[in-house]
N, C-alpha and C. Protein backbone atom coordinates (compact mmCIF):
# COMPACT_ATOMS: atom_id res chain seq x y z
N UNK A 1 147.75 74.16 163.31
CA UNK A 1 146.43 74.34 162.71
C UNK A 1 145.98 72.99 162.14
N UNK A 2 144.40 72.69 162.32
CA UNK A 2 144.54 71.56 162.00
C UNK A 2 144.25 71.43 159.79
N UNK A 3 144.24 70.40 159.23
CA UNK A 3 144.06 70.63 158.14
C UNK A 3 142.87 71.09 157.69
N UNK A 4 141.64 70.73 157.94
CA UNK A 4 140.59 71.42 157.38
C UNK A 4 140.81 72.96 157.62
N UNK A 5 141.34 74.01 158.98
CA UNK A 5 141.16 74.76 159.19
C UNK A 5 142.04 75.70 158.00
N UNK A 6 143.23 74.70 157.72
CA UNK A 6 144.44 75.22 156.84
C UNK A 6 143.73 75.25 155.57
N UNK A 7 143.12 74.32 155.21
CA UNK A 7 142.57 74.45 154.09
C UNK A 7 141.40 75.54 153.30
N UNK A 8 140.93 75.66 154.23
CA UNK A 8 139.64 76.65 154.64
C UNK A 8 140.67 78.12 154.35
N UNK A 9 141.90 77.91 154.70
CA UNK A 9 142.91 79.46 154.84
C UNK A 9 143.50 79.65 153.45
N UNK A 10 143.63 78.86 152.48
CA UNK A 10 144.50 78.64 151.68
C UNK A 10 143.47 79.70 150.07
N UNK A 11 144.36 80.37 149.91
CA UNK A 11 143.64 81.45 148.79
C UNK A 11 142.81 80.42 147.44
N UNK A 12 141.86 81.13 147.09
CA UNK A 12 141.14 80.29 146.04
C UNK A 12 141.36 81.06 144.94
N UNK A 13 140.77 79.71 143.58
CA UNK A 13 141.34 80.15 142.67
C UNK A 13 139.69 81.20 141.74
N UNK A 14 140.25 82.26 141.65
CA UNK A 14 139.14 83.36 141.36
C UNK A 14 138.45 83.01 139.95
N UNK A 15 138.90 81.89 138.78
CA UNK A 15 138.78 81.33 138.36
C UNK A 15 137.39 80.02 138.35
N UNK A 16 138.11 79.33 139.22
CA UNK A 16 137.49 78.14 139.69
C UNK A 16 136.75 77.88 140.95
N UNK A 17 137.12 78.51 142.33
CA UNK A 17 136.97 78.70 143.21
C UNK A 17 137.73 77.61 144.59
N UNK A 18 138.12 76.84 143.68
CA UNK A 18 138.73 75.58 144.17
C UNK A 18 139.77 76.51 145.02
N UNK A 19 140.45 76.01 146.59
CA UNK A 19 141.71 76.44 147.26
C UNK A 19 142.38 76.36 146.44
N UNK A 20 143.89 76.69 147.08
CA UNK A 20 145.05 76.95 145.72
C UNK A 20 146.13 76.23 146.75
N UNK A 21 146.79 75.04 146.69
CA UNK A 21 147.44 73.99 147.36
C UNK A 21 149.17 75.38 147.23
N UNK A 22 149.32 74.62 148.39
CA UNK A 22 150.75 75.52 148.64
C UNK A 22 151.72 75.45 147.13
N UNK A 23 151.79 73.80 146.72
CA UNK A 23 152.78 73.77 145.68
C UNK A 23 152.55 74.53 143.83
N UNK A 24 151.42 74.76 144.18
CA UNK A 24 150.31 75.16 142.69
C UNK A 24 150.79 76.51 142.38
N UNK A 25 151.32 76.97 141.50
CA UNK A 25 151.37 78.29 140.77
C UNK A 25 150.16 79.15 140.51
N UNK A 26 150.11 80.47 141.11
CA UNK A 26 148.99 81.89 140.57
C UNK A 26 149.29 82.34 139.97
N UNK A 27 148.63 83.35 138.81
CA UNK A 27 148.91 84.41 138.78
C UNK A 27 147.57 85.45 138.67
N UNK A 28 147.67 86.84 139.25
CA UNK A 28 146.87 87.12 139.14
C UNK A 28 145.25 86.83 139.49
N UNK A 29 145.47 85.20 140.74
CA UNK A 29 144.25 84.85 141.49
C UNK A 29 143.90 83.29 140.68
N UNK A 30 144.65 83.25 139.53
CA UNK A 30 144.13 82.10 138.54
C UNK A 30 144.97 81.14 138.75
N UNK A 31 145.04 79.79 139.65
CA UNK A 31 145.73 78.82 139.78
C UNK A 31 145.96 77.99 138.41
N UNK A 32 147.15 77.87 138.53
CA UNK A 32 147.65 76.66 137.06
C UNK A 32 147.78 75.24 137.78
N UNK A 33 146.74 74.52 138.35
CA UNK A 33 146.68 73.11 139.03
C UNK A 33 147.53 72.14 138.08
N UNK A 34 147.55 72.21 137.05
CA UNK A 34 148.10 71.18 136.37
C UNK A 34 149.79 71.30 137.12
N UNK A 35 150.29 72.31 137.32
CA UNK A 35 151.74 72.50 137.55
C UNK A 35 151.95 72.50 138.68
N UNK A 36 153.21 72.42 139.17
CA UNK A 36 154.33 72.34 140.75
C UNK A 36 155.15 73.52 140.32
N UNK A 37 155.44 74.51 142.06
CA UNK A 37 156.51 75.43 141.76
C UNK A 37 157.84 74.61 141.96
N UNK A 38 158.68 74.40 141.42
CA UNK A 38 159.70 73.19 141.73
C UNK A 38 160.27 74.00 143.25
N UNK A 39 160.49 75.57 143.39
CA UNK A 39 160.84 75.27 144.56
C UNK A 39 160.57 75.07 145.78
N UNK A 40 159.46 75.18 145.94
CA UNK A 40 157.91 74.89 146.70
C UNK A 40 157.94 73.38 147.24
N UNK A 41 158.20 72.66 145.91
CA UNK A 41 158.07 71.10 146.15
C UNK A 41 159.49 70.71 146.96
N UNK A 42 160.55 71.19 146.07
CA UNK A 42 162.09 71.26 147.42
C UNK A 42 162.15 70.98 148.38
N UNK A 43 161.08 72.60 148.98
CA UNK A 43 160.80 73.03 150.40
C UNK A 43 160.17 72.18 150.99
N UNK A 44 159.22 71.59 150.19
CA UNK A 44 158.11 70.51 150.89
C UNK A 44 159.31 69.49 150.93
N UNK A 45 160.31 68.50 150.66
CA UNK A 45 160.86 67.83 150.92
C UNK A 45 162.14 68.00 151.70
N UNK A 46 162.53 69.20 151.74
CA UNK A 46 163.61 69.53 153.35
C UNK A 46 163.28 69.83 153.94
N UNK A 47 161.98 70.63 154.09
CA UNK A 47 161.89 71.22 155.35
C UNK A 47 160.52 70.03 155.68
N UNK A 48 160.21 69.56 155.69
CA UNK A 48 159.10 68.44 156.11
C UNK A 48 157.68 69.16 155.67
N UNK A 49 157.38 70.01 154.92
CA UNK A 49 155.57 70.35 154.69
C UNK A 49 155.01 70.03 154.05
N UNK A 50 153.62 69.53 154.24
CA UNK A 50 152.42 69.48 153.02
C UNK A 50 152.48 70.12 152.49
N UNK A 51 152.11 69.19 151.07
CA UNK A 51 152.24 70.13 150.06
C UNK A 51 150.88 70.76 149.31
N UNK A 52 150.07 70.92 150.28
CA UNK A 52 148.60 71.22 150.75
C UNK A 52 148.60 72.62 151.18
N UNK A 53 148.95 72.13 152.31
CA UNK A 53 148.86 73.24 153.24
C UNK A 53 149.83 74.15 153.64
N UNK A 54 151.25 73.46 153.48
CA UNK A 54 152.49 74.00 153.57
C UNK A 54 152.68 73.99 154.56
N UNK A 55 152.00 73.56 156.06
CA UNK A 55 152.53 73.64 157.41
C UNK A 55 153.33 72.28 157.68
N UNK A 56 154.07 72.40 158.51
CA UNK A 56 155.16 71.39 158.77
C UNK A 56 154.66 70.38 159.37
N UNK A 57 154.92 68.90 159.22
CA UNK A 57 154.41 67.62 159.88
C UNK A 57 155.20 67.73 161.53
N UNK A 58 154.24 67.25 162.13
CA UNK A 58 154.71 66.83 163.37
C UNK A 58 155.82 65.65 163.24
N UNK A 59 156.86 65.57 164.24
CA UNK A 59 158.03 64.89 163.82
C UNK A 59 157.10 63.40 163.89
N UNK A 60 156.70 62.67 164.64
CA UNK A 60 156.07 61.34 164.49
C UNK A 60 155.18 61.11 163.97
N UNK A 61 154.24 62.15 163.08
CA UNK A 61 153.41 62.15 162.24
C UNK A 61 153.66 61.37 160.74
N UNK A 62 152.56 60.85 160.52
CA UNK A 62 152.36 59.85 159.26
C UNK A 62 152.40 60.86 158.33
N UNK A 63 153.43 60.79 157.26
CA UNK A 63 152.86 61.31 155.80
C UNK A 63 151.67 60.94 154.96
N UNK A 64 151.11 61.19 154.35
CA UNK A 64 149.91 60.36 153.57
C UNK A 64 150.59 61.04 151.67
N UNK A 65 150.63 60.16 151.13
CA UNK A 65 151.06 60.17 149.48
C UNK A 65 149.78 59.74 148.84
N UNK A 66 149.38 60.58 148.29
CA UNK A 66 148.12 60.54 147.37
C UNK A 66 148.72 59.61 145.78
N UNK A 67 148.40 58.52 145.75
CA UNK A 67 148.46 57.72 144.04
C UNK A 67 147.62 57.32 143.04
N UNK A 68 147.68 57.74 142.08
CA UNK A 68 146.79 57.51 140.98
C UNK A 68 147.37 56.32 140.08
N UNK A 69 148.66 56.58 140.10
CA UNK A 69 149.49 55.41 139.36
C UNK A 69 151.02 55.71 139.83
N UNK A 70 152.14 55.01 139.37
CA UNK A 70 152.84 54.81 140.01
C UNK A 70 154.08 55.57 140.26
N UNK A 71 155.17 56.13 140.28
CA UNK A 71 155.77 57.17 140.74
C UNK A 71 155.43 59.04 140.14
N UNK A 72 155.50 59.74 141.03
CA UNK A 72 155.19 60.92 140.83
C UNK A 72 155.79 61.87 141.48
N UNK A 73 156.34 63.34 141.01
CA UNK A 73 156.72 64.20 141.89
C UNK A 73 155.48 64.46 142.83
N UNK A 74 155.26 64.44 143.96
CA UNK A 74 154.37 64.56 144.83
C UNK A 74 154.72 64.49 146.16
N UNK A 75 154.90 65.52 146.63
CA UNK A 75 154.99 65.93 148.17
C UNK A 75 154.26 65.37 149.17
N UNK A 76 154.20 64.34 150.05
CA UNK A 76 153.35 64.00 151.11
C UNK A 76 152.52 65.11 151.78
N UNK A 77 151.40 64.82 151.90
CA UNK A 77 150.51 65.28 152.24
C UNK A 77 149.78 65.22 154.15
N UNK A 78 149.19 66.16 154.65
CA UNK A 78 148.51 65.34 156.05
C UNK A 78 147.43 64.96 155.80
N UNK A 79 146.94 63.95 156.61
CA UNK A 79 145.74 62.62 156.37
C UNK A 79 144.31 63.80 155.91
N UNK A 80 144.66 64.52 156.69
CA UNK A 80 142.94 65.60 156.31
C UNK A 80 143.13 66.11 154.90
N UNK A 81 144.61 66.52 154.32
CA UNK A 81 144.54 67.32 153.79
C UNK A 81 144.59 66.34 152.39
N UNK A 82 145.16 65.24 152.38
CA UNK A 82 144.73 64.16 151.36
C UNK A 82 143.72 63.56 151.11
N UNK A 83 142.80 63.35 152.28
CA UNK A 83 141.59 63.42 151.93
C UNK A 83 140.61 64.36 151.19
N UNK A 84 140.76 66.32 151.88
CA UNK A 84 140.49 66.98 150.59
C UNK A 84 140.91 67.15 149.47
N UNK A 85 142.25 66.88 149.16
CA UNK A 85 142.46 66.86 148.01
C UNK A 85 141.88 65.85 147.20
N UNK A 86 141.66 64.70 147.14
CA UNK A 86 140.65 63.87 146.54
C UNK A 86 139.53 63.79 146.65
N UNK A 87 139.04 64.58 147.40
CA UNK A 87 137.72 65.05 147.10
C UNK A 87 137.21 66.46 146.10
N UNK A 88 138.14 67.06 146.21
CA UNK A 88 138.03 68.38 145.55
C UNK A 88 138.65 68.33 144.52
N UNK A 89 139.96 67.91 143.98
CA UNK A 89 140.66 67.87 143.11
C UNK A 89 140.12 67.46 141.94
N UNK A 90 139.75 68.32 140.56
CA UNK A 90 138.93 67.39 139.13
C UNK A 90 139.49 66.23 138.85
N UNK A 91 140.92 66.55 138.98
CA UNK A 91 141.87 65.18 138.34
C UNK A 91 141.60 63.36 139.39
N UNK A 92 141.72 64.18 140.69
CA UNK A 92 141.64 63.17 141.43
C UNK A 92 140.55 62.48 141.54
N UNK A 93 139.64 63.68 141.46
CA UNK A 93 138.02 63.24 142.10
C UNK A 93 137.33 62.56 140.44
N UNK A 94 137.59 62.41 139.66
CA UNK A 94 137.65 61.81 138.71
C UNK A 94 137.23 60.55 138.72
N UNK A 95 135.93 59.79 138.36
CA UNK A 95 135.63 58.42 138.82
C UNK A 95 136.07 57.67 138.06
N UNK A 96 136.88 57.91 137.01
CA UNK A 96 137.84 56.30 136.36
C UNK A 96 139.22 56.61 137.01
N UNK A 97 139.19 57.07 137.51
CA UNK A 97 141.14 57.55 138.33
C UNK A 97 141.03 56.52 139.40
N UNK A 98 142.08 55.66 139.19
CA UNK A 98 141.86 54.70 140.58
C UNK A 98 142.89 55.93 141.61
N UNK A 99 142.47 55.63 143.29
CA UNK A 99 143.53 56.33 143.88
C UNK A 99 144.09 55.33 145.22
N UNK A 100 145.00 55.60 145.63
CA UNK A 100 145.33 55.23 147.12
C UNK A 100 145.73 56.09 147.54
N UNK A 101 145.72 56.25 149.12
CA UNK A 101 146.17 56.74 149.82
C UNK A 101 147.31 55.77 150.37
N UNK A 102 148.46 56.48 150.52
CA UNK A 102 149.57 55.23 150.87
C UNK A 102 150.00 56.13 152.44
N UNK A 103 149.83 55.53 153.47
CA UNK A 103 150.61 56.31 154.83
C UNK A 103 151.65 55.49 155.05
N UNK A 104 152.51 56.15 155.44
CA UNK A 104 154.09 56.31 155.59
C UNK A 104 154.78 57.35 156.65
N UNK A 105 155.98 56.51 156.75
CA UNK A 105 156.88 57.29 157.79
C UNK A 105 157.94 57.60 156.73
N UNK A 106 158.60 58.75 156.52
CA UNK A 106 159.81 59.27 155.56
C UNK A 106 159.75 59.09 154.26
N UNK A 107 160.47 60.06 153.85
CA UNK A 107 160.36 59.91 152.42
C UNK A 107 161.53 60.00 151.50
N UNK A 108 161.57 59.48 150.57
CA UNK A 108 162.97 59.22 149.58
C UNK A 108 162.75 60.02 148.72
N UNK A 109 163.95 61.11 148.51
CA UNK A 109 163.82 62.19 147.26
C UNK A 109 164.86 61.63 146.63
N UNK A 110 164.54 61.51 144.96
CA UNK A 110 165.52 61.61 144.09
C UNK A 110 165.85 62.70 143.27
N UNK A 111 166.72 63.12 143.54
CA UNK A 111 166.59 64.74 142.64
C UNK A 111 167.92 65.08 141.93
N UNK A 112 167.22 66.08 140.75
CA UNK A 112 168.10 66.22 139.86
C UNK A 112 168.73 67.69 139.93
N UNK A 113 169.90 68.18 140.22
CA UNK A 113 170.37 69.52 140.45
C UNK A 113 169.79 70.56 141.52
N UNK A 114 169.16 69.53 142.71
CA UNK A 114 168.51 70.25 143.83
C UNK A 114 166.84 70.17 143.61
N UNK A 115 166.25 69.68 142.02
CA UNK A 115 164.66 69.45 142.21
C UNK A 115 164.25 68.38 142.02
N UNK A 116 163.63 67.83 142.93
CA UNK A 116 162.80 66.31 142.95
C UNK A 116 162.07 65.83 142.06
N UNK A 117 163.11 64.88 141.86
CA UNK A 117 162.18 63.88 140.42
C UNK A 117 161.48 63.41 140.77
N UNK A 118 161.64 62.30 142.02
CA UNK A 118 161.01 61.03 142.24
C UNK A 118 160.62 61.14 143.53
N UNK A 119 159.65 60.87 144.49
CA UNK A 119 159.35 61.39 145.86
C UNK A 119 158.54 59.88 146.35
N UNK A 120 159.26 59.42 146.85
CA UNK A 120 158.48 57.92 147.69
C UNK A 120 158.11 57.52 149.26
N UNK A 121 157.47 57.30 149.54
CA UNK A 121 157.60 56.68 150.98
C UNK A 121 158.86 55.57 151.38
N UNK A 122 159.75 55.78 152.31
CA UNK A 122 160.51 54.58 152.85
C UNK A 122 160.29 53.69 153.53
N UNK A 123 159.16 53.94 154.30
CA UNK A 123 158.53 52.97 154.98
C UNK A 123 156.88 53.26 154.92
N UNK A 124 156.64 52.39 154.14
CA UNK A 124 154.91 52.11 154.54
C UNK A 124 154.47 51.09 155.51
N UNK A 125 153.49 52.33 155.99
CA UNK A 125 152.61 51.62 157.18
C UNK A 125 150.86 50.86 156.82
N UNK A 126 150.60 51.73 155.85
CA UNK A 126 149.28 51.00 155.33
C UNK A 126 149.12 51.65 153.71
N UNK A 127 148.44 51.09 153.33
CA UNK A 127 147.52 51.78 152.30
C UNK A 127 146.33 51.41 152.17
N UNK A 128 145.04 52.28 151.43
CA UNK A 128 143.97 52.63 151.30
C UNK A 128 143.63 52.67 150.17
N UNK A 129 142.56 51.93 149.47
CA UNK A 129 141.89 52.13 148.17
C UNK A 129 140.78 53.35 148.25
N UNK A 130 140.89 54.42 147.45
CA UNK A 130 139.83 55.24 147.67
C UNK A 130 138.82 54.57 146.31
N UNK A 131 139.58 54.44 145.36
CA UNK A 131 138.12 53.77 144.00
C UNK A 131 139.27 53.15 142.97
């Protein structure tokens, strides 16, 4: 599926109306955006998925890591689906928030008792100033 279409699929928050990103906690229809389900984010780092959309990267596919500043638990993302997220996102879409988009091949988990502290690209291929 491609990402807009995934995105377009992804339950909203009855609240806000904003989608509700695979890694984001509900309850009851009301997304808690500020938070990560830690095991969600895991999943997004063994099993290869956005943490958007939750569908799995193609094996030669670029990750895209959304940055505001400098290390973060944050699951790589696909190029569409990092792009909506900084567009839609309050935090992101935020005009004093500087962001990049950083694309990359693999990613380095550091984790503590099975949940990811630290989540990096191992190899970057480019990055992108969004503001």
């Amino acid at each position: 599926m491609h990402s807009s279409e995934a995105i377009r699929a992804l339950p909203r928050c009855s609240r806000t109306g904003l989608p509700i990103p695979f890694v984001v906690p509900r309850r009851l229809g009301v997304a808690f955006f500020r938070r990560m389900i830690p095991g969600r984010v895991a999943s997004c780092c063994a099993k290869h998925l956005c943490q958007v959309c939750g569908e799995k990267f193609e094996r030669a596919e670029e990750r895209v890591f959304v940055r505001d500043r400098g290390k973060a638990v944050q699951p790589p993302m696909h190029e569409g689906c990092a792009r909506a997220a900084v567009r839609i996102c309050p935090h992101l879409n935020d005009a004093t928030t500087k962001v990049r988009l950083i694309f990359a091949r693999g990613v380095d988990v550091t984790a503590f008792d099975g949940i990811p502290m630290f989540i990096e690209p191992t190899t970057v291929l480019r990055e992108e100033a969004i503001r």
